[in-house]
Protein backbone atom coordinates (compact mmCIF):
# COMPACT_ATOMS: atom_id res chain seq x y z
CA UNK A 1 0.00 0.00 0.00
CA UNK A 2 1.68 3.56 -0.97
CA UNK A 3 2.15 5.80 1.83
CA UNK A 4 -0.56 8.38 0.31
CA UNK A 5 -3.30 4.88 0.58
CA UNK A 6 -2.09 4.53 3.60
CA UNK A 7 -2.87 8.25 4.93
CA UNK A 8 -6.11 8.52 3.38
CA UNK A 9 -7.20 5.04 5.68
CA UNK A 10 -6.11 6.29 8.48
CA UNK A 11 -8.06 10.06 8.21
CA UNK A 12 -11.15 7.73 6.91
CA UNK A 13 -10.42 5.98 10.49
CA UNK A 14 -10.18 8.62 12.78
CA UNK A 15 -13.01 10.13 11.06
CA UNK A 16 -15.02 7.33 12.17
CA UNK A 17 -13.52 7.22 15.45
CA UNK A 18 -14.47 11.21 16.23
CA UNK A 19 -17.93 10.77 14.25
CA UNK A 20 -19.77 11.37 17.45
CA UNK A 21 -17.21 13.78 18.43
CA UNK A 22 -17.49 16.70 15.88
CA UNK A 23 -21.13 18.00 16.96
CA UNK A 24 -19.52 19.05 19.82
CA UNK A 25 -17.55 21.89 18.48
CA UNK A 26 -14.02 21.75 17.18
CA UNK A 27 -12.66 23.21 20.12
CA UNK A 28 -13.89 20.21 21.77
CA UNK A 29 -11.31 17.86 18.95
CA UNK A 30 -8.55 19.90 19.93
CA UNK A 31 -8.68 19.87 23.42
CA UNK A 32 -9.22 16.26 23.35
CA UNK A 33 -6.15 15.63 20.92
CA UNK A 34 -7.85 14.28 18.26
CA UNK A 35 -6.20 17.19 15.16
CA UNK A 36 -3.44 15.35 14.31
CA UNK A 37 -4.56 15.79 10.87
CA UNK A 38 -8.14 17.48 9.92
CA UNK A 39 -10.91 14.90 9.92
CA UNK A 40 -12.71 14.31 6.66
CA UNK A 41 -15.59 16.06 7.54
CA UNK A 42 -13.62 19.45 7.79
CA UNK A 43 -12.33 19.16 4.29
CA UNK A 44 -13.82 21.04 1.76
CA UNK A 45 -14.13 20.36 -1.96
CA UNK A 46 -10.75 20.98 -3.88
CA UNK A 47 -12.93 24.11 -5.88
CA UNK A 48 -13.47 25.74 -2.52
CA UNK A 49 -10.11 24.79 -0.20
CA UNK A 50 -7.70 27.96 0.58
CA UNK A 51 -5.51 28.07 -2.47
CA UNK A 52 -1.86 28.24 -2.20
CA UNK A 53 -0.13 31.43 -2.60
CA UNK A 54 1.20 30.81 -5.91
CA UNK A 55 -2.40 30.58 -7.16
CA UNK A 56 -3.77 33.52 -9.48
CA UNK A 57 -6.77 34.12 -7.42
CA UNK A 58 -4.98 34.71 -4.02
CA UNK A 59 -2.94 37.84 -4.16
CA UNK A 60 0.43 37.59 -2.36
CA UNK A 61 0.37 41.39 -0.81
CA UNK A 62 -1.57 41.71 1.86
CA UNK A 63 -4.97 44.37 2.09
CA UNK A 64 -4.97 47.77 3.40
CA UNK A 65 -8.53 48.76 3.97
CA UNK A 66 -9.05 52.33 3.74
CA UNK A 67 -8.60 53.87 7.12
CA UNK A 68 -11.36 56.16 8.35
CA UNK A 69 -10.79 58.23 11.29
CA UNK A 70 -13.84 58.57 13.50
CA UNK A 71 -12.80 61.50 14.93
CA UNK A 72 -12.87 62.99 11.41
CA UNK A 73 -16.35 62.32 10.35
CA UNK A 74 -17.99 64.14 13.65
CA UNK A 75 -15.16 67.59 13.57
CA UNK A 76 -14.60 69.97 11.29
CA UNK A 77 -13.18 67.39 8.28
CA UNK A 78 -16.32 65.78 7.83
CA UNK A 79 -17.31 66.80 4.51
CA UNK A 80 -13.68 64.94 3.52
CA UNK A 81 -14.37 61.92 5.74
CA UNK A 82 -17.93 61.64 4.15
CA UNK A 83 -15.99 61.63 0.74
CA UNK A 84 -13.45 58.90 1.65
CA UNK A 85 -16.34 56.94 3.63
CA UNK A 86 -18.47 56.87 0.13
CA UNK A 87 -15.16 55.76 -1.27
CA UNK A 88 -14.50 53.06 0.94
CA UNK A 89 -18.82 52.16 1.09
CA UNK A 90 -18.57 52.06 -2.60
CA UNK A 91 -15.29 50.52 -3.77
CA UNK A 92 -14.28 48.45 -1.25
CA UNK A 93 -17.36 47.43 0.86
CA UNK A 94 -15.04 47.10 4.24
CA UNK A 95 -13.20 49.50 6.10
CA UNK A 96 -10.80 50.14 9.10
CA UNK A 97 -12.27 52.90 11.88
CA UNK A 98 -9.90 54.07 14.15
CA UNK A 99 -10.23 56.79 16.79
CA UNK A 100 -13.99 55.63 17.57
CA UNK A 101 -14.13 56.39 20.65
CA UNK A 102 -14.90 53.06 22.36
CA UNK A 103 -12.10 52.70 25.12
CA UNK A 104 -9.29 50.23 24.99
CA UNK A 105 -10.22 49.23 28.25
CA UNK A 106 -14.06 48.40 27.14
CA UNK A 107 -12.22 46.33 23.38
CA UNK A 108 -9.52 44.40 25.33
CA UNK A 109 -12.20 43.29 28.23
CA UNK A 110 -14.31 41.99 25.88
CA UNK A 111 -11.42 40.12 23.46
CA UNK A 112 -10.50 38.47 27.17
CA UNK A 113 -13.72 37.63 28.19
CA UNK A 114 -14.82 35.88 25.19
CA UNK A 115 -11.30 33.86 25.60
CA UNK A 116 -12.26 33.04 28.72
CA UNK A 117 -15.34 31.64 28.02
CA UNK A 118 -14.57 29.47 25.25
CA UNK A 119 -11.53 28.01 27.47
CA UNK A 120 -14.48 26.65 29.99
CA UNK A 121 -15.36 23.13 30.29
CA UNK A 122 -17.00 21.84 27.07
CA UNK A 123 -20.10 20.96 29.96
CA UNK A 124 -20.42 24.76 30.69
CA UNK A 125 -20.20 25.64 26.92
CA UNK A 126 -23.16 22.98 25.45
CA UNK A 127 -25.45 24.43 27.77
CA UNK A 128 -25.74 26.92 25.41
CA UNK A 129 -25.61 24.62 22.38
CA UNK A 130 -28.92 23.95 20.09
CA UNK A 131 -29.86 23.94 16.33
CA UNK A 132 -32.17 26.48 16.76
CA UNK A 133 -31.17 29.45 14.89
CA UNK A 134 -34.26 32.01 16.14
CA UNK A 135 -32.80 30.59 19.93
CA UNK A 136 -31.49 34.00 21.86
CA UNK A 137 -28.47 32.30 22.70
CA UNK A 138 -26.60 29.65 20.61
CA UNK A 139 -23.50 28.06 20.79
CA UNK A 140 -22.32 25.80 17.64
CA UNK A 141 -19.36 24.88 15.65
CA UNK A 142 -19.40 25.76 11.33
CA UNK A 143 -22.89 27.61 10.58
CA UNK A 144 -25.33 24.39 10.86
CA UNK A 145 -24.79 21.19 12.81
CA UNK A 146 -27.60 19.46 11.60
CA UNK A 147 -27.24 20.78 7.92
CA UNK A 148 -23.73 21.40 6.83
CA UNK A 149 -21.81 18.55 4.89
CA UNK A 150 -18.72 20.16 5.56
CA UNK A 151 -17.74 21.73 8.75
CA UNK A 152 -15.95 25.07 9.26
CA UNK A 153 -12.97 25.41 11.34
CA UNK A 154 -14.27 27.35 14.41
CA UNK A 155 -17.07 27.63 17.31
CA UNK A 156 -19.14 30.28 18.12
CA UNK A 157 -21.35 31.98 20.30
CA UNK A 158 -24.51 34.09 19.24
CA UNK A 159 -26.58 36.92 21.49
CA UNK A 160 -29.06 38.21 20.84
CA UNK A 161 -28.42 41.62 22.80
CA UNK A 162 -31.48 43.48 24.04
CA UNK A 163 -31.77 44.43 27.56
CA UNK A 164 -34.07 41.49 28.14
CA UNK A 165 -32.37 38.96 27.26
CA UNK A 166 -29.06 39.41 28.82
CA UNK A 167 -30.14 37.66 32.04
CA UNK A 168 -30.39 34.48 29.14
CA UNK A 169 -26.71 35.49 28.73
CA UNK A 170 -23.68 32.87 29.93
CA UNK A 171 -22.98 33.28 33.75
CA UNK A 172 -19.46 31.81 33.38
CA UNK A 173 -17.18 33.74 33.54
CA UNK A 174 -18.98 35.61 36.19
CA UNK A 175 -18.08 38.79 34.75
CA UNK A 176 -19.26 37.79 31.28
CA UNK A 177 -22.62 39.12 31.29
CA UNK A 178 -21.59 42.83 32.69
CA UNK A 179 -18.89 43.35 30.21
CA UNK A 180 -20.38 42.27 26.80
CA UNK A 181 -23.76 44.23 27.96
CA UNK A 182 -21.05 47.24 28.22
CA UNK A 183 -19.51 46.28 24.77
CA UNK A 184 -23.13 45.91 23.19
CA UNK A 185 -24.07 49.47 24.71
CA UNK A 186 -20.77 50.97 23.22
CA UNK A 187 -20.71 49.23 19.61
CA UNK A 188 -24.68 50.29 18.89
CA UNK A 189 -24.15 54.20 19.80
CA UNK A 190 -21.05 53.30 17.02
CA UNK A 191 -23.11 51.93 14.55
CA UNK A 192 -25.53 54.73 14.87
CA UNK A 193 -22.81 57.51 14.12
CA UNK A 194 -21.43 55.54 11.33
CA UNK A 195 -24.96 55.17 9.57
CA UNK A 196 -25.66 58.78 10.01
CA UNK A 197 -22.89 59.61 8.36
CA UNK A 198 -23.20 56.51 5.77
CA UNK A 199 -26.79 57.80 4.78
CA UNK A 200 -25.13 61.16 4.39
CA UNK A 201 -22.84 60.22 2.16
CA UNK A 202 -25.94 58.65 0.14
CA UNK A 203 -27.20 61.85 -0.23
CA UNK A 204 -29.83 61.11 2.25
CA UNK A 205 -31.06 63.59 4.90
CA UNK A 206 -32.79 62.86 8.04
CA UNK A 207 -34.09 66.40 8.83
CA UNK A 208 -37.13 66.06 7.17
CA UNK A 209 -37.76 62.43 7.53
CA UNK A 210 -40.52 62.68 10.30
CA UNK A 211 -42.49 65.08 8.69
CA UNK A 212 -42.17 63.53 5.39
CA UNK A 213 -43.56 60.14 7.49
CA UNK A 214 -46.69 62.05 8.39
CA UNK A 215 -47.33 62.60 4.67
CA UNK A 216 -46.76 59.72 3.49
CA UNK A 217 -48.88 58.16 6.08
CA UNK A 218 -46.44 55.48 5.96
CA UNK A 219 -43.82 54.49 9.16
CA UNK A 220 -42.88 51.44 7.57
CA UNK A 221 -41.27 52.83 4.48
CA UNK A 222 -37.96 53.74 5.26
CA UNK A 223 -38.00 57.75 5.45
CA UNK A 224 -37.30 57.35 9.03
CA UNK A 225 -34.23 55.27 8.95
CA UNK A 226 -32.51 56.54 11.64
CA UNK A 227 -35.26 55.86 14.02
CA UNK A 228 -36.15 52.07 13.12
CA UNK A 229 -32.29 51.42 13.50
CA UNK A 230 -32.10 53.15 16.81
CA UNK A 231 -35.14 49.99 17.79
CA UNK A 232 -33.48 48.05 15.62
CA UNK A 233 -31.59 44.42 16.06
CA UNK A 234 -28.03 43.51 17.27
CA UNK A 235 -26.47 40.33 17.25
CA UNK A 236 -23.38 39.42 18.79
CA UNK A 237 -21.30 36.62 17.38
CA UNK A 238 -18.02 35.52 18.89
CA UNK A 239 -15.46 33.09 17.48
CA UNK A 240 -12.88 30.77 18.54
CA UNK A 241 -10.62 29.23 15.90
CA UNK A 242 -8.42 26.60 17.24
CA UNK A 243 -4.50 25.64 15.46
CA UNK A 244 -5.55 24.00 12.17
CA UNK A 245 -2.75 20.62 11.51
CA UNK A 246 -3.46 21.31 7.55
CA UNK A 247 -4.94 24.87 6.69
CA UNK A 248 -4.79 24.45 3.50
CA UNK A 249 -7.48 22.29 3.82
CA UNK A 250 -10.49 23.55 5.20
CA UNK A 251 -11.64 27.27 6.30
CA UNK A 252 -12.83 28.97 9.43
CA UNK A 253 -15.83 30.43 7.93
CA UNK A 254 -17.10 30.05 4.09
CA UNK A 255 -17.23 32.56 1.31
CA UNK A 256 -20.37 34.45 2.72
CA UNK A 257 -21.68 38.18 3.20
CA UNK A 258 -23.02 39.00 6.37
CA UNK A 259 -27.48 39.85 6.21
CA UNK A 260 -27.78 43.25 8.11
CA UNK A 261 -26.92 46.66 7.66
CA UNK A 262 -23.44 46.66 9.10
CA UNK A 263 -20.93 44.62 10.88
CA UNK A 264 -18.82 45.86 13.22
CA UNK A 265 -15.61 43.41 13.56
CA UNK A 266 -13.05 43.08 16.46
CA UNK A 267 -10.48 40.81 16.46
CA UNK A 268 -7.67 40.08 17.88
CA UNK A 269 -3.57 40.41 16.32
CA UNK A 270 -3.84 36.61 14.63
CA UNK A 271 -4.68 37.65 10.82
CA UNK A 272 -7.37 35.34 9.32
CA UNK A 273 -9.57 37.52 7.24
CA UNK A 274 -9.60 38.12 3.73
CA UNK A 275 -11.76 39.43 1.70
CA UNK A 276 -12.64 39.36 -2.57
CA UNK A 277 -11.18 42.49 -4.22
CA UNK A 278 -10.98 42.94 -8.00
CA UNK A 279 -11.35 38.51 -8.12
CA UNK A 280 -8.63 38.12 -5.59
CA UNK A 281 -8.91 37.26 -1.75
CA UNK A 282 -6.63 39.41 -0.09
CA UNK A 283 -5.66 39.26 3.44
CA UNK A 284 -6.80 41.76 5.74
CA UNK A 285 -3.94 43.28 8.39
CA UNK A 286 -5.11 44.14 11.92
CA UNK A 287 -5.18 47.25 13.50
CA UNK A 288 -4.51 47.34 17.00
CA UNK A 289 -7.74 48.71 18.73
CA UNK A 290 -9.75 49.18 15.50
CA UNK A 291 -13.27 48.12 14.01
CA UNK A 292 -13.33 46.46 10.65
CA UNK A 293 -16.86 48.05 9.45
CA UNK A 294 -18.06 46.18 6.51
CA UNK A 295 -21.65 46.72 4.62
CA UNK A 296 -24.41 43.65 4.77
CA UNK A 297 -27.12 42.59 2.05
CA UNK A 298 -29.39 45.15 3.96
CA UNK A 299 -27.50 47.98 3.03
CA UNK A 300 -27.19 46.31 -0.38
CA UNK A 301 -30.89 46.45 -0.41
CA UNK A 302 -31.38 50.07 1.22
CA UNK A 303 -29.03 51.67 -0.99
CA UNK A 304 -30.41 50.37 -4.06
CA UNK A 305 -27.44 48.67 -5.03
CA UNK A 306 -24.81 51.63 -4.88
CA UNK A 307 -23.31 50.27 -1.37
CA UNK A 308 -22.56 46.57 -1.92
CA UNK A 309 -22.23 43.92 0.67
CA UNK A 310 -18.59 41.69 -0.32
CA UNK A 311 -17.54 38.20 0.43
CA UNK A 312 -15.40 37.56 3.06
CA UNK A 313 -13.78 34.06 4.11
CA UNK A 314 -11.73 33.57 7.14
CA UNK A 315 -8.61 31.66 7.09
CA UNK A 316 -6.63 29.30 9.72
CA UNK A 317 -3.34 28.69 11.06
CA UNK A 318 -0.98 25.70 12.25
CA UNK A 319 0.18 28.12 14.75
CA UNK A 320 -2.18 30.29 16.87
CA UNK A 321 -5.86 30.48 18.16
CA UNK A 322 -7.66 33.65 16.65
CA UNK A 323 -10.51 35.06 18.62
CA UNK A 324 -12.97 37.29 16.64
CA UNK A 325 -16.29 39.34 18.11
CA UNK A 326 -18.73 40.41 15.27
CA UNK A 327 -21.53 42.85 15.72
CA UNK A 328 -24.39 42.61 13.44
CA UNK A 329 -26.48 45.41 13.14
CA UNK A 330 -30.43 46.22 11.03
CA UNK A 331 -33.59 46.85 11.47
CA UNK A 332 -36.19 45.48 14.27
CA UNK A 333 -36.34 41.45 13.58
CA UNK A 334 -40.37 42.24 12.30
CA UNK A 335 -39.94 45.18 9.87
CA UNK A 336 -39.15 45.21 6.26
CA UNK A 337 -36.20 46.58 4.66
CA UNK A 338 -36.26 47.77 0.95
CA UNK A 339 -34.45 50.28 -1.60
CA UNK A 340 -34.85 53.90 -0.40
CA UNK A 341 -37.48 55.87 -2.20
CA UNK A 342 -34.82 58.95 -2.45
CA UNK A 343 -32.15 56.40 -4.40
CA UNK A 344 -35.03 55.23 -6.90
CA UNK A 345 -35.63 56.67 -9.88
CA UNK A 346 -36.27 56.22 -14.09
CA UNK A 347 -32.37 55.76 -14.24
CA UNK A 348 -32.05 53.65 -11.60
CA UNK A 349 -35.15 51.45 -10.82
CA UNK A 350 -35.91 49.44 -7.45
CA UNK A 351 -33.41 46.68 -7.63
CA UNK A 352 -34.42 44.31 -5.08
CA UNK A 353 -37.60 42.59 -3.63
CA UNK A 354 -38.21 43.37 0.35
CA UNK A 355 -37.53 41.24 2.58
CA UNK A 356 -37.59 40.84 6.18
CA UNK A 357 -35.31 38.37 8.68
CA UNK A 358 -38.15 35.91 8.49
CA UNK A 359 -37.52 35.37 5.20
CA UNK A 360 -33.92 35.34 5.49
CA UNK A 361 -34.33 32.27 8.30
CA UNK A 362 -36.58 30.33 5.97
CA UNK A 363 -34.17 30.63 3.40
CA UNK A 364 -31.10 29.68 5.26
CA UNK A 365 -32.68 26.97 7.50
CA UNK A 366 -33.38 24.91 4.50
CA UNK A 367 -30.32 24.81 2.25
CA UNK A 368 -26.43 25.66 2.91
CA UNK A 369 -25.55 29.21 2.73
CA UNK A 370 -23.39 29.70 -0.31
CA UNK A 371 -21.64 33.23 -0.66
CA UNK A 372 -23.97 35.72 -1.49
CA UNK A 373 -27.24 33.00 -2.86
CA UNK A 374 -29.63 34.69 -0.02
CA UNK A 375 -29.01 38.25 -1.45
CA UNK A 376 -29.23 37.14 -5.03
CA UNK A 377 -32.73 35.45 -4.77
CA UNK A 378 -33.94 39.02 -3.44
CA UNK A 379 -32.72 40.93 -6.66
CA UNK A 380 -35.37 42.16 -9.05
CA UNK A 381 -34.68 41.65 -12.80
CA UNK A 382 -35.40 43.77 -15.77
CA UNK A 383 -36.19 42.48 -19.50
C-alpha cells in the first residue's frame, strides 16, 4: 500500500472514530487531541479549499482597507471623511475605523472575556448549544450542525443583545454578562454615528424624515431610517478558531456576506480575514484597537445597489488560536427593509424585492448558505 493509501485510511479511520465527536464543536477535537490531521468532515471540496499562494486568485500582498478616522467624520473634516467613507462604502465594501471612541479598556475586556469563556469546560459551553437558529443564545461549531456537509474550522457563540435577554446570557465567567452588555451598549451608539454619516454620504437627509412620514402616512417605508435602527436588532457573534494541523485544507468560515446593515468586527492580532477584491482574496492586516466596518445585504438592499455587501472568508493557522467578536447590526427582527425611495428613480429602478429576517431564516434553514445566494434570490430583474 503507498504511503498516500495509507494516509487517506487512516483520516477515513479517525473520522469514524471522532464521528460522534465533531457535533460538539471543534474546540472540543482539539482539546481532546484528536487534530493530528483534519478529519474528513472538515475538508472542503478541492474548488473551494484555501488556495496556495502561488495561485492567481490569491494575491500575495496583503490588504490595506481604507482607514477612516472617527474622529474625522464628527469635527470639522467631515465633509472629507464623508468623501473617503463613500469611497471606501462604494469601492471596497469594508473599512478600518480608528479613533472611535470606544475605550481600549471596554475592546480588550471583551477580546479576554470571550477567551475566557470558550476556554471553559466543554459541559459549561453545550449548555448553550442547540440547532435552533431564532434561539437568543446559541452556541455551535461551522454555521449548521444538523445541515452542513462540511464543517468550518471554528465555534461560536450568538446573542441576541437586548436588555431582556441578557439575564439568558452565559454566567461563566462571572463577569461575562456585565462586560459584553457594556460592549453591546458601546458598539450600537457606534453603529448609529457611522450610519448617520453613511446615509449622508448617500445623499440622504434625516431632517425632514418625520415630517415627510406624516405625509406619506407610511412608518414602515424607510423615510425614518434613523429611528427604526435606533429599535433596531443587534447580534453578537463571537469566534474561537483553534490551530488548524493542515490549513490548507479547510476554512474557518465560508465565502459568505453578512445579512444586516453593518458589521462591526473586532479581532484580535492573529490575521485570518480576507476578503474578494478585483477577483482576488486578499488578506486583511489588523489594526490594534480598531473596528473592521463592513456593509451587509441590507444595506445592499437600502441603498439600491450603490453600497454593496462583499464576500469575506476567514482563514486558519498551524500556529495560533484567533478570537474574533462580530456585531451585526439592522432593522427590528419584524420590519421590512427595501431600496430607499430617495435612491429610486427612471435611471435607476428598485433593484431588489423586500424582505424581512423571516424570510432570510426560511431561506437559510433549508439549504447551505453559499456566498452571497440569499441576497441574489432578493434581486429584481429587468427584460
Amino acid at each position: 500500500m503507498s504511503p498516500a493509501m495509507a494516509m487517506n485510511d487512516e483520516r477515513i479511520d479517525d473520522s469514524h472514530a471522532i464521528e460522534n465527536e465533531y457535533h460538539k464543536g471543534v474546540k472540543h477535537l482539539y482539546e481532546k487531541g484528536f487534530l493530528h490531521k483534519v478529519p474528513k468532515k472538515y475538508i472542503f471540496p478541492a474548488t473551494e479549499r484555501p488556495t496556495s499562494i502561488d495561485d492567481s486568485n490569491v494575491a500575495k500582498e496583503k490588504l490595506q482597507l481604507p482607514i477612516i478616522d472617527f474622529a474625522d467624520l464628527i469635527g470639522p473634516n467631515r465633509p472629507q471623511a464623508l468623501q473617503s467613507l463613500a469611497n471606501a462604502c462604494e469601492k471596497y465594501g469594508f473599512f478600518q475605523l480608528v479613533n472611535h471612541n470606544i475605550s481600549e479598556d471596554v475592546t480588550r475586556c471583551m477580546v479576554d472575556v470571550v477567551g475566557r469563556f470558550f476556554d471553559l469546560p466543554l459541559e459549561e459551553r453545550a449548555k448553550y448549544m442547540t440547532s435552533d437558529m431564532r434561539a437568543p443564545v446559541r452556541y455551535g461549531t461551522s454555521f449548521s450542525q444538523t445541515k452542513d456537509s462540511v464543517f468550518c474550522w471554528r465555534d461560536f457563540l450568538k446573542l441576541i443583545c437586548q436588555p431582556d435577554y441578557i439575564p439568558h446570557w452565559p454566567a461563566s465567567p462571572l463577569d461575562f454578562q456585565e462586560v459584553v452588555a457594556t460592549y453591546t451598549q458601546e458598539t450600537k451608539h457606534l453603529f448609529l454615528a457611522i450610519m448617520e454619516a453613511i446615509l449622508e454620504s448617500l445623499g440622504i437627509m434625516e431632517d425632514n424624515q418625520e415630517e415627510e412620514a406624516k405625509e406619506n402616512n407610511d412608518n414602515n417605508n424607510n423615510n425614518n431610517i434613523m429611528k427604526e435602527l435606533d429599535n433596531g436588532s443587534q447580534m453578537l457573534v463571537t469566534n474561537f478558531y483553534p490551530p488548524c494541523p493542515e490549513p490548507d485544507l479547510t476554512l474557518g468560515m465560508h465565502p459568505h456576506s453578512d445579512y444586516g446593515f453593518l458589521t462591526l468586527l473586532l479581532q484580535d492580532e492573529v490575521e485570518g480575514l480576507q476578503i474578494q477584491f478585483q477577483d482576488k482574496w486578499l488578506t486583511v492586516q489588523p489594526i490594534p484597537n480598531a473596528f473592521v466596518v463592513n456593509i451587509g445585504d441590507h444595506l445592499e438592499i437600502f441603498s439600491n445597489g450603490k453600497y454593496k455587501s462583499v464576500l469575506h472568508r476567514v482563514m486558519v493557522n498551524e500556529a495560533k488560536s484567533r478570537v474574533s467578536v462580530a456585531s451585526l447590526h439592522s432593522l427590528p427582527f419584524e420590519c421590512t427593509v427595501r431600496p430607499s425611495p430617495k435612491l429610486i428613480d427612471e435611471e435607476n429602478p428598485k433593484r431588489y424585492m423586500d424582505t424581512d429576517f423571516g424570510s432570510f431564516l426560511a431561506y437559510v434553514s433549508t439549504r447551505e448558505t453559499k456566498k452571497k445566494d440569499f441576497l441574489e434570490s432578493r434581486k429584481l430583474t429587468y427584460t
